[in-house]
C-alpha atoms as a PDB file:
ATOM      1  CA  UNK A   1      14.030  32.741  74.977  1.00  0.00           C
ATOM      2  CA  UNK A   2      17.442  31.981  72.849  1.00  0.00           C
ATOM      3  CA  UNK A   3      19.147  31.446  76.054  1.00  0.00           C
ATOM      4  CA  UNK A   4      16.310  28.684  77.164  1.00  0.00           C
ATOM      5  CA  UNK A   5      16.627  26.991  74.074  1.00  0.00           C
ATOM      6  CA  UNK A   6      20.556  26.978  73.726  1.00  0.00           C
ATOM      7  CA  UNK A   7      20.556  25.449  77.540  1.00  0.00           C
ATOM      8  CA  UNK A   8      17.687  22.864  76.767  1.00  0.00           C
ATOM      9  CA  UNK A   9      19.282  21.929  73.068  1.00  0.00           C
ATOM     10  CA  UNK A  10      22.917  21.701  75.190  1.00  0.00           C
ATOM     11  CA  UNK A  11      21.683  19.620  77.781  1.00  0.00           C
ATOM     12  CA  UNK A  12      19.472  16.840  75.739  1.00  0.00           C
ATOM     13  CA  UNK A  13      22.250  16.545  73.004  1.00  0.00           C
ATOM     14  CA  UNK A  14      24.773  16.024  76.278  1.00  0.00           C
ATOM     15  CA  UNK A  15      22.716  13.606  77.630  1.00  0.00           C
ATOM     16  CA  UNK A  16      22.613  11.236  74.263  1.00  0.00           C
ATOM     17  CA  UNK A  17      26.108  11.291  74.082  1.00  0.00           C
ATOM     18  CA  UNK A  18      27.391  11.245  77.861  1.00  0.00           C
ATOM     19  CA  UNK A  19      24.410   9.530  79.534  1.00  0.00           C
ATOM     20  CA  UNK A  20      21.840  10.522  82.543  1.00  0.00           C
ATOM     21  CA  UNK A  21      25.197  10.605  84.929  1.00  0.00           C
ATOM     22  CA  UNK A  22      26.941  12.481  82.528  1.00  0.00           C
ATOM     23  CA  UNK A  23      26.990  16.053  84.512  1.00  0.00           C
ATOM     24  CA  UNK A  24      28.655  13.684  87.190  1.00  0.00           C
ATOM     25  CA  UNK A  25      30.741  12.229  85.170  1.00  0.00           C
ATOM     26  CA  UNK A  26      32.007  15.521  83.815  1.00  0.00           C
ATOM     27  CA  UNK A  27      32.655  16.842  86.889  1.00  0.00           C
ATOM     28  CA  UNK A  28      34.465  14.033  88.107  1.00  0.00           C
ATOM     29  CA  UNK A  29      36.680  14.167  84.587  1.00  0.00           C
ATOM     30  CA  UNK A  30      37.488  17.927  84.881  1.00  0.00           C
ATOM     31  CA  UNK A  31      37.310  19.119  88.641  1.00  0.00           C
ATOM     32  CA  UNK A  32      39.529  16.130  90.003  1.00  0.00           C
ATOM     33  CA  UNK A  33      43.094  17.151  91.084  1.00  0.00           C
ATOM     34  CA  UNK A  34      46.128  15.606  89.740  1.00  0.00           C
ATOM     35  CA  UNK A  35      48.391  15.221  87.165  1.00  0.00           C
ATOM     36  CA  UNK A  36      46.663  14.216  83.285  1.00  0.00           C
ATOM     37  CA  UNK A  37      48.309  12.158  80.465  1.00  0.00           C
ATOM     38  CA  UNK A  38      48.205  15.305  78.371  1.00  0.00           C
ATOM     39  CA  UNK A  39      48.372  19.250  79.196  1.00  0.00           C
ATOM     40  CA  UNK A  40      46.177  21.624  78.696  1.00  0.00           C
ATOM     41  CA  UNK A  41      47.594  22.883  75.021  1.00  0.00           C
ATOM     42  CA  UNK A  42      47.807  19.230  73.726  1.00  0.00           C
ATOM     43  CA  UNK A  43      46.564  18.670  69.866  1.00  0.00           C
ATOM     44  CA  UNK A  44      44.440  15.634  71.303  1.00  0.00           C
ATOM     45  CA  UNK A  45      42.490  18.087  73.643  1.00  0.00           C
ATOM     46  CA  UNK A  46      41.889  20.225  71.158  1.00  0.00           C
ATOM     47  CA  UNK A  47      40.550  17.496  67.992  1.00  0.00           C
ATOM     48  CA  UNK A  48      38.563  15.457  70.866  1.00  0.00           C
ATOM     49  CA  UNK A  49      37.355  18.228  72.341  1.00  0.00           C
ATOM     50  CA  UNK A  50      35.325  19.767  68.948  1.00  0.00           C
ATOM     51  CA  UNK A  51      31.684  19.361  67.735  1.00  0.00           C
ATOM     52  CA  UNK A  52      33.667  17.680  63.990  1.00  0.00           C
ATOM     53  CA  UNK A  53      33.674  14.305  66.909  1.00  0.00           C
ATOM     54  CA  UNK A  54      30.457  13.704  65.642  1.00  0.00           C
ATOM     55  CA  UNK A  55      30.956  13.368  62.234  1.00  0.00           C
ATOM     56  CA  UNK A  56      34.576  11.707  62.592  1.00  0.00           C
ATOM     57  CA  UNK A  57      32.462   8.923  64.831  1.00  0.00           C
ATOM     58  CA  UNK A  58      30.341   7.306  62.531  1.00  0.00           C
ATOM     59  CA  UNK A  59      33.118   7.868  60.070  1.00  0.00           C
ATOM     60  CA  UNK A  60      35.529   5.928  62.079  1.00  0.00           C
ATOM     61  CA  UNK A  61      32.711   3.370  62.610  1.00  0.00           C
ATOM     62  CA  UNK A  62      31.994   2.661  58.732  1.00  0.00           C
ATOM     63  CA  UNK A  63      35.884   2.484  58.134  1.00  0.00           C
ATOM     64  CA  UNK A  64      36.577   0.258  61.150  1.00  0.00           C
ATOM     65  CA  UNK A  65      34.092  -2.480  59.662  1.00  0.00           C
ATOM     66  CA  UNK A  66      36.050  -3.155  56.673  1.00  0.00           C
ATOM     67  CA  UNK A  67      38.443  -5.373  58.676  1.00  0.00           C
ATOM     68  CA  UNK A  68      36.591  -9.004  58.736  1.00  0.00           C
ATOM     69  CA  UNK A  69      37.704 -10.026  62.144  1.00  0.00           C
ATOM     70  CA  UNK A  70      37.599  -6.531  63.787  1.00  0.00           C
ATOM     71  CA  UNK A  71      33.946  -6.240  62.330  1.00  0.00           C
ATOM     72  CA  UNK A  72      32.718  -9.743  63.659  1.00  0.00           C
ATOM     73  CA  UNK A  73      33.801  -9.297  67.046  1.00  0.00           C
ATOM     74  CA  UNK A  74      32.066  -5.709  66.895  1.00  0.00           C
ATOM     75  CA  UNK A  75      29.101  -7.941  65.345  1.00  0.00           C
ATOM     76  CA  UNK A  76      29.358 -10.762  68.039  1.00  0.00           C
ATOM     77  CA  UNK A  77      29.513  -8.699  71.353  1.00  0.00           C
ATOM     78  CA  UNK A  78      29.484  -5.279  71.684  1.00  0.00           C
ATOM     79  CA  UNK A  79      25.898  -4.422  71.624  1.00  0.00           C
ATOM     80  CA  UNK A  80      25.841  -1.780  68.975  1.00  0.00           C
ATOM     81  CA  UNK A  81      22.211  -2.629  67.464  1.00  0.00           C
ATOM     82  CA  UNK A  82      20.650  -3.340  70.316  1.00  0.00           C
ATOM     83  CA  UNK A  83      21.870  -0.198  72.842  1.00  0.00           C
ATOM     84  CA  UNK A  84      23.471   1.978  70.471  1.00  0.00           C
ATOM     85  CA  UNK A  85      23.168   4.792  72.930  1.00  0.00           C
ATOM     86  CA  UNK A  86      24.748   2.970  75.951  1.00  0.00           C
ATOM     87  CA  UNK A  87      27.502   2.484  73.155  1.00  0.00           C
ATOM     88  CA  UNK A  88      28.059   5.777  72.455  1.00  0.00           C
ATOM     89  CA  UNK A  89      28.208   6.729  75.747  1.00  0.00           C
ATOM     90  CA  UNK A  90      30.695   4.445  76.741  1.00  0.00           C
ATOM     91  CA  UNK A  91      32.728   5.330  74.277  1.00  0.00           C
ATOM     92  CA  UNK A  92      32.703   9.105  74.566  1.00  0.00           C
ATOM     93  CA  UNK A  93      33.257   8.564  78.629  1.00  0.00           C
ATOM     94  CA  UNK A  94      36.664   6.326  77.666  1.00  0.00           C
ATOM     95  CA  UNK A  95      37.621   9.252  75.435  1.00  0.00           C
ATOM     96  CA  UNK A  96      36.958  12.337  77.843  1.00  0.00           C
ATOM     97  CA  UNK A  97      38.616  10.149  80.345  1.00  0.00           C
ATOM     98  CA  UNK A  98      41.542   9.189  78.844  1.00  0.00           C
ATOM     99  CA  UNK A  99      41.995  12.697  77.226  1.00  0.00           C
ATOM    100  CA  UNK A 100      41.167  15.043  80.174  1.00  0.00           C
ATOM    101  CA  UNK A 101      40.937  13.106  83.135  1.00  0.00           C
ATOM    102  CA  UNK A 102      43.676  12.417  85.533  1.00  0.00           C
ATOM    103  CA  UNK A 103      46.363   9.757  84.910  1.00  0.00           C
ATOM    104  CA  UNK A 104      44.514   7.355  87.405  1.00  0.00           C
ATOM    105  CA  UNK A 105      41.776   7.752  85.988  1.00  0.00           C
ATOM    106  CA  UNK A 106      42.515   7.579  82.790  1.00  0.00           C
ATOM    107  CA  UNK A 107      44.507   3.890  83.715  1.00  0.00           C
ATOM    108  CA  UNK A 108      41.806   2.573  85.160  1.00  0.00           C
ATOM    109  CA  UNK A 109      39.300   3.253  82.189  1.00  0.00           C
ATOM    110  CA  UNK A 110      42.215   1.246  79.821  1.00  0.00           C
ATOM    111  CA  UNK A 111      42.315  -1.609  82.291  1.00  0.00           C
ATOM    112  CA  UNK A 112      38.580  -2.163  82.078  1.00  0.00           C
ATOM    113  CA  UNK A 113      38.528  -2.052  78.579  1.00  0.00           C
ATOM    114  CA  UNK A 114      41.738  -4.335  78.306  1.00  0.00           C
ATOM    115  CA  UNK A 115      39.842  -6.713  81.021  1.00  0.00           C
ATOM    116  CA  UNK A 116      36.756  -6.571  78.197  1.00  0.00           C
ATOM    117  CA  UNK A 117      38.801  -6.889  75.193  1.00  0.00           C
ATOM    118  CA  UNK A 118      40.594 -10.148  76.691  1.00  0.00           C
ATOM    119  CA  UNK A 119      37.163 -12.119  77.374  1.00  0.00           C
ATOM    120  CA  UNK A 120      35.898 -11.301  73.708  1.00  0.00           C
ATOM    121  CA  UNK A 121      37.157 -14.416  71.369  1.00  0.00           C
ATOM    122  CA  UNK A 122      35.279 -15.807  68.525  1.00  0.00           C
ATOM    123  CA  UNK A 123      35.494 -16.906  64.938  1.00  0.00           C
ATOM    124  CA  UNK A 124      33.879 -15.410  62.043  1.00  0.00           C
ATOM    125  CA  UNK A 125      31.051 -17.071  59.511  1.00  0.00           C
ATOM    126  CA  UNK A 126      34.298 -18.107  57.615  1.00  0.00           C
ATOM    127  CA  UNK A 127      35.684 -20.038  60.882  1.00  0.00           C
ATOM    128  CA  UNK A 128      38.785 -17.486  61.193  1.00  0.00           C
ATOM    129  CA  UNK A 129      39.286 -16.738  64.869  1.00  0.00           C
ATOM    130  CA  UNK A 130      39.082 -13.653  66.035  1.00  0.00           C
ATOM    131  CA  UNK A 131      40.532 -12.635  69.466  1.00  0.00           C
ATOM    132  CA  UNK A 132      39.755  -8.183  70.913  1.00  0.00           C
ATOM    133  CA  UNK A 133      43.032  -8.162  72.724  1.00  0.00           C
ATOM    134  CA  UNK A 134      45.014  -9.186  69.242  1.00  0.00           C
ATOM    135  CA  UNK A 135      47.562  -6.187  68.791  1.00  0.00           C
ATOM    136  CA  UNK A 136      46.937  -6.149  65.317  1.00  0.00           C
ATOM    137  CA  UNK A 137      43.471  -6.027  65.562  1.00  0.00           C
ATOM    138  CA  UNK A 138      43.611  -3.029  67.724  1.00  0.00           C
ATOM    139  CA  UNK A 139      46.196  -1.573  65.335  1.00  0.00           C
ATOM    140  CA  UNK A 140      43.436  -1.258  62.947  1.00  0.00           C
ATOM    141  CA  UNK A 141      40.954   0.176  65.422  1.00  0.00           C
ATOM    142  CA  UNK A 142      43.181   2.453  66.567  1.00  0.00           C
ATOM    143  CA  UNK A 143      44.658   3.648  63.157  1.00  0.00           C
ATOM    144  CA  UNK A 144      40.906   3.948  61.722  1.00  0.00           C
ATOM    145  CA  UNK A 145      39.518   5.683  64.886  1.00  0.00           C
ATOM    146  CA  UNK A 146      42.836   8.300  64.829  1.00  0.00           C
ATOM    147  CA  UNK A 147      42.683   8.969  60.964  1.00  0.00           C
ATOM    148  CA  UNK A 148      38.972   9.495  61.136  1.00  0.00           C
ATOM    149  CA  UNK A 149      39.123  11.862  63.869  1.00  0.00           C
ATOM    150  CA  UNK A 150      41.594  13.810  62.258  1.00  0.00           C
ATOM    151  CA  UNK A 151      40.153  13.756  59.197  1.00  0.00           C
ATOM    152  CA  UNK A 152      36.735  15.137  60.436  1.00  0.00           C
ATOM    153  CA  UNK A 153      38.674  17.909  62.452  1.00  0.00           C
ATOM    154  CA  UNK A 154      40.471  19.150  59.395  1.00  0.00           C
ATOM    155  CA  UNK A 155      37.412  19.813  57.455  1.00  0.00           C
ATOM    156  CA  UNK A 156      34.817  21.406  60.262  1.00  0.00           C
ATOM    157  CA  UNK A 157      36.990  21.972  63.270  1.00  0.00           C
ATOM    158  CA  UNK A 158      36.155  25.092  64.711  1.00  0.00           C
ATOM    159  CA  UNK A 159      40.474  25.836  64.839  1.00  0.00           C
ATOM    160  CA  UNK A 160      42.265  23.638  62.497  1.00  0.00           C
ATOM    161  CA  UNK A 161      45.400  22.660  63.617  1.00  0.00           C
ATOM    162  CA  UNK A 162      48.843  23.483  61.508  1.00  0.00           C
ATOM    163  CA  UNK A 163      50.929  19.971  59.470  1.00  0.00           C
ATOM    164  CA  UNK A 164      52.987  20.091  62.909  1.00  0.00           C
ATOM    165  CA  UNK A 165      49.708  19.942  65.250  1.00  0.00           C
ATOM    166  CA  UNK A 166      47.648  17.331  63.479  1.00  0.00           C
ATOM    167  CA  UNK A 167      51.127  15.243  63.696  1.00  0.00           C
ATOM    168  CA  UNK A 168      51.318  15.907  67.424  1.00  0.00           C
ATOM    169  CA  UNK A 169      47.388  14.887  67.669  1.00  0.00           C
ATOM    170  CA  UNK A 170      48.605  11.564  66.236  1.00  0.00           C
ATOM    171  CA  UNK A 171      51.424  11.246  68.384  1.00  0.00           C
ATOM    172  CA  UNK A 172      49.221  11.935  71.462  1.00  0.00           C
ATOM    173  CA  UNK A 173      46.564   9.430  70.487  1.00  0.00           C
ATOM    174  CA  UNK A 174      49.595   6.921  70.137  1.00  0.00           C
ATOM    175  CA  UNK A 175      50.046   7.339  74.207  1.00  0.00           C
ATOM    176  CA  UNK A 176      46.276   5.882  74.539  1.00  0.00           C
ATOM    177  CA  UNK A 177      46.850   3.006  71.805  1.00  0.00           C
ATOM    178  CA  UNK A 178      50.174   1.706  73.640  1.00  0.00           C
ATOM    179  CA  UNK A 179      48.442   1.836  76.856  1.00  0.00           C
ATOM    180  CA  UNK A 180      45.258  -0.443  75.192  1.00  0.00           C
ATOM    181  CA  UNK A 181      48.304  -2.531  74.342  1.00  0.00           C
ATOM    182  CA  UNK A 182      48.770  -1.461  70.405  1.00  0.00           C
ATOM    183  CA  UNK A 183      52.292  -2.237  69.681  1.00  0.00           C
ATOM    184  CA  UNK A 184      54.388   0.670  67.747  1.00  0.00           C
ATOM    185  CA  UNK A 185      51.409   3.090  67.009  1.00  0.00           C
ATOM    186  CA  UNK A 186      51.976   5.619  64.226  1.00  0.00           C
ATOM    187  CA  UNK A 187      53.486   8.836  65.229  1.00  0.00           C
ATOM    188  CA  UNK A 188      52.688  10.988  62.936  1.00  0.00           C
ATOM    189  CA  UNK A 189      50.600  11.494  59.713  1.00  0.00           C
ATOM    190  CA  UNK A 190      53.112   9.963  57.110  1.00  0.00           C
ATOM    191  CA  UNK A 191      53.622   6.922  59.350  1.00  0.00           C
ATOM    192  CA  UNK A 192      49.647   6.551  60.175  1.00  0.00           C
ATOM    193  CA  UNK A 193      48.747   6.574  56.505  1.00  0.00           C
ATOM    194  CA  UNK A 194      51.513   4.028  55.792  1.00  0.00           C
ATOM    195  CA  UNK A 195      49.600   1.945  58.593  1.00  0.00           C
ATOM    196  CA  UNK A 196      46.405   2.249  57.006  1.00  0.00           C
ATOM    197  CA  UNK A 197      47.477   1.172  53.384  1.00  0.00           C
ATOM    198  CA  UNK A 198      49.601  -1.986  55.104  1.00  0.00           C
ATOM    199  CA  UNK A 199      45.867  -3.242  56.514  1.00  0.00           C
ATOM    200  CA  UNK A 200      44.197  -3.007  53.037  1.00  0.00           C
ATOM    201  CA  UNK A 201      44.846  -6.133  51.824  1.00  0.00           C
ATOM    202  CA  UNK A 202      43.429  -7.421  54.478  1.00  0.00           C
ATOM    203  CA  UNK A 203      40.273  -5.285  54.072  1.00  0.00           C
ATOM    204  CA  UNK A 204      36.773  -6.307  52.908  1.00  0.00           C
ATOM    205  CA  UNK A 205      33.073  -4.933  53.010  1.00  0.00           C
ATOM    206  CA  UNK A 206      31.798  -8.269  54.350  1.00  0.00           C
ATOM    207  CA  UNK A 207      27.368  -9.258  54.989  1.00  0.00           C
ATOM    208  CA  UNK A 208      28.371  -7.688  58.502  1.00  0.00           C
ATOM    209  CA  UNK A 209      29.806  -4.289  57.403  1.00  0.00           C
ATOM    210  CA  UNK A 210      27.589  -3.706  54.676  1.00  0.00           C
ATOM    211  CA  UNK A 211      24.436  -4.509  57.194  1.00  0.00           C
ATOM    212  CA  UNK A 212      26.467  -1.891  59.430  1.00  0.00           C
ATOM    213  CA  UNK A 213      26.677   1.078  57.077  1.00  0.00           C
ATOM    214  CA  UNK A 214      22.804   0.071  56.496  1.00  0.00           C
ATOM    215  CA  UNK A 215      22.220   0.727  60.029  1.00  0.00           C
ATOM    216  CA  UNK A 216      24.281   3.828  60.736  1.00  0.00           C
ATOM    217  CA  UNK A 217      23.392   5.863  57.804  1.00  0.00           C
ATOM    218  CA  UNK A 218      19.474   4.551  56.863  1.00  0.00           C
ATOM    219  CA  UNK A 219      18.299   3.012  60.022  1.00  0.00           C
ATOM    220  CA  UNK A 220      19.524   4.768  62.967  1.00  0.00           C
ATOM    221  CA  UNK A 221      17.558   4.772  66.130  1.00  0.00           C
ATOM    222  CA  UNK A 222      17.007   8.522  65.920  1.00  0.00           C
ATOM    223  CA  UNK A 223      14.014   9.974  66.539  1.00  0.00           C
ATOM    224  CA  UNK A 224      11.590  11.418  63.166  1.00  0.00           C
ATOM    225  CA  UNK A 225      12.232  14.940  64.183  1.00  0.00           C
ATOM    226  CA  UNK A 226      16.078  14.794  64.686  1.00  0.00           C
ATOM    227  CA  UNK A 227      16.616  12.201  61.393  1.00  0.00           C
ATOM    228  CA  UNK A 228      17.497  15.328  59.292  1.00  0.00           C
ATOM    229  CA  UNK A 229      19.989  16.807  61.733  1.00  0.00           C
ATOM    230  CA  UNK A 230      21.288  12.979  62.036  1.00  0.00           C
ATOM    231  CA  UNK A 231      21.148  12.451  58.437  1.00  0.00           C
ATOM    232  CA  UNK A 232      23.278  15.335  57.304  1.00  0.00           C
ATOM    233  CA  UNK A 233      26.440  14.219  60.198  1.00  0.00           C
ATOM    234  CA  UNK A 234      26.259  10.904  58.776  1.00  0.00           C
ATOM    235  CA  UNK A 235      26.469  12.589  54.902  1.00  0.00           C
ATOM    236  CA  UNK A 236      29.610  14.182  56.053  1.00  0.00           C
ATOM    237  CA  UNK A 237      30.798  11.244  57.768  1.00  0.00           C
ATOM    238  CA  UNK A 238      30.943   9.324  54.104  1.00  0.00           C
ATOM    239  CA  UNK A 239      32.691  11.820  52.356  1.00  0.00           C
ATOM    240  CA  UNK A 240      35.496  12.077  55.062  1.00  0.00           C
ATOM    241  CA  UNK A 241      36.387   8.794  54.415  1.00  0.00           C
ATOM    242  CA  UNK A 242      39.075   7.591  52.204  1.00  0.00           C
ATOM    243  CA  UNK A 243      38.285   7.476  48.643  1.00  0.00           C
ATOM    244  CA  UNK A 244      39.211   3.646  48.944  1.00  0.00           C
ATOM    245  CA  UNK A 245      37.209   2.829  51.548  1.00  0.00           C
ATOM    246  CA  UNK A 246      34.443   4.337  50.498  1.00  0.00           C
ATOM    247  CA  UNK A 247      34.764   2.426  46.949  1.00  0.00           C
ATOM    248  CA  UNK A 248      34.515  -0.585  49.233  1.00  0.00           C
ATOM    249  CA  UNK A 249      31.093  -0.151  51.463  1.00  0.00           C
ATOM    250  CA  UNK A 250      29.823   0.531  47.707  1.00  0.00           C
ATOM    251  CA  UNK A 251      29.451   4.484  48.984  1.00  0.00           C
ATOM    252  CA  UNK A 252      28.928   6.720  45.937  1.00  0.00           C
ATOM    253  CA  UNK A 253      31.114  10.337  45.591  1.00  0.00           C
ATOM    254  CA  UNK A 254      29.203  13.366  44.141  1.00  0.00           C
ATOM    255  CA  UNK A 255      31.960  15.797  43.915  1.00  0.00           C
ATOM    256  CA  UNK A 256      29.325  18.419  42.990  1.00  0.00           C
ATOM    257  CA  UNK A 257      26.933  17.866  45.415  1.00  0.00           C
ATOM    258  CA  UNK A 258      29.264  17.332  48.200  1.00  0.00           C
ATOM    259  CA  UNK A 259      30.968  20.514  47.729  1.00  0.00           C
ATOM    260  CA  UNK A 260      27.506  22.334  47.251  1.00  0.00           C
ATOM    261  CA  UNK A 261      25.471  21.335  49.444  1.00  0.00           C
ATOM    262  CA  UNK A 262      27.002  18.411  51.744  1.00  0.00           C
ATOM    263  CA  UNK A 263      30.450  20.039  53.334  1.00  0.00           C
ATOM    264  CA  UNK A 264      27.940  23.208  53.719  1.00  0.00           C
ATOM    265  CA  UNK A 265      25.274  21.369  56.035  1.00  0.00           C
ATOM    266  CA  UNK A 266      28.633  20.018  57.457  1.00  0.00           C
ATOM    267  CA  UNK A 267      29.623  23.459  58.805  1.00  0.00           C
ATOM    268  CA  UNK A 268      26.406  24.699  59.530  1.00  0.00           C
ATOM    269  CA  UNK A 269      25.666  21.070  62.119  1.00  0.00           C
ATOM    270  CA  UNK A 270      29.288  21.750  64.094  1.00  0.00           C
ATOM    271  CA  UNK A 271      28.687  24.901  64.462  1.00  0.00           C
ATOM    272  CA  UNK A 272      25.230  24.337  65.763  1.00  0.00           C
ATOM    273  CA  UNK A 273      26.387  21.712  67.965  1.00  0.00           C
ATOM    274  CA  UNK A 274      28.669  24.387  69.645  1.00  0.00           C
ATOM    275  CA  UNK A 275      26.759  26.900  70.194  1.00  0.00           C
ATOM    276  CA  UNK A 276      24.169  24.273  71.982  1.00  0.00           C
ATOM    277  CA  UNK A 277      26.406  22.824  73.801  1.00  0.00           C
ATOM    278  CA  UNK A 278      28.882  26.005  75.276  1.00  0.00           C
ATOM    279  CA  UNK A 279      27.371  27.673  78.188  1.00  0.00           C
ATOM    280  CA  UNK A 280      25.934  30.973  77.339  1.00  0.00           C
ATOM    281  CA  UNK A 281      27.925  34.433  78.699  1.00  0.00           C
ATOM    282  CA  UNK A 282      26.695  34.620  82.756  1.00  0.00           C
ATOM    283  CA  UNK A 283      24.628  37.818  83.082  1.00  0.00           C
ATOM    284  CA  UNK A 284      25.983  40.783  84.334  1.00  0.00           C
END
């Protein structure tokens, strides 16, 4: 009976986050022969490849909408609102690629998403123009996606990396972000948090952010029963993020009750999420 539900719990969470041709998909990503970007004992496998993804996600996507311009392009085009799901799916399918798929794979998924990027221009309610393929712009993406991650990792990864692994995660993320076309990605912790504080003058909770954290941690399209489950990822996706940023999107910190009770229901969801989704021990 345990077994049953582990395997039906695994497969519908999969199938939110990787689609109905995920299983395909996955197969395609892992069985395929040929050489990958990164090995087998990378740092990137490892972060990228743990249940703390889905807190550092929708931390990564509160922190990327503080930049105006990054923010209304998200806004303008991508979708989020009305197919949040095909969202996330596209987005975790770039990231197993690119991570554990083969090098032609993996090139192919950045070209379509550089061939995207280039088509999305625009210009904000303020009339500043806003362009996807700008390096800068990705900069920020990438440096808020990367710190995120890693932040989410250290806290409820299931094996925390050493000073010298979460550097080389950042350094391996850095191979993706040049390929996207990023110039001079941080290589390292010191040099990514040195990239994050040069973008925060430039940083602002704008109509379109705030409505954004509004949507992601009140009014997600989650289903009654799961909202708890939901509700407690997206509580540990706040306090992962920078004090700062946090000040910003007008986030309150409860140092009491986040050590109590949030970073708790923190560990307890991860953990939950792996044993659902790792195949139970064959039978004898």
């Amino acid at each position: 009976m345990l077994t049953e539900l582990r395997g039906h719990a695994g497969r519908a969470l999969f199938a939110r986050v990787a689609g109905p041709d995920g299983p395909a998909v996955r197969a395609r990503i892992h069985d395929t022969p040929g050489p990958r970007w990164f090995e087998p004992d990378r740092p990137v496998r490892t972060v990228h490849g743990d249940a703390s993804m889905f807190i550092g996600g929708i931390s990564a996507l509160l922190l990327q909408s503080l930049h105006p311009l990054a923010m209304a392009a998200v806004a303008a085009h991508s979708g989020f609102r009305g197919d949040p799901w095909g969202r996330l799916q596209r987005t975790s399918t770039f990231l197993a690629v690119t991570t554990y798929g083969t090098a032609d794979d993996a090139q192919r998924a950045v070209d379509h998403v550089r061939g995207i990027h280039e088509r999305i221009r625009g210009r904000t309610a303020e009339g500043l123009a806003y362009h996807a393929a700008d390096p800068h712009l990705l900069g920020w993406v990438h440096a808020a996606e990367t710190d995120s991650f890693l932040r989410a990792h250290q806290r409820y990864g299931a094996h925390p990396l050493d000073d010298a692994g979460y550097d080389a995660y950042v350094a391996d993320t850095a191979r993706v972000a040049e390929a996207l076309g990023v110039v001079d990605p941080p290589l390292d912790r010191r040099s990514l948090a040195a990239r994050l504080s040069a973008y925060r003058p430039e940083l602002r909770a704008t109509a379109d952010a705030r409505a954004t954290a509004r949507f992601l941690l009140l009014q997600p399209p989650i289903p009654l029963a799961a909202r708890p489950f939901y509700t407690g990822l997206a509580a540990n996706a706040v306090a992962v993020l920078p004090p700062w940023a946090r000040e910003l999107l007008r986030l309150p910190r409860l140092p009491v009750v986040e050590d109590l009770a949030v970073r708790p229901v923190g560990r307890a969801l991860t953990g939950a999420i792996r044993w659902a989704m790792t195949p139970p021990p064959a039978s004898p």
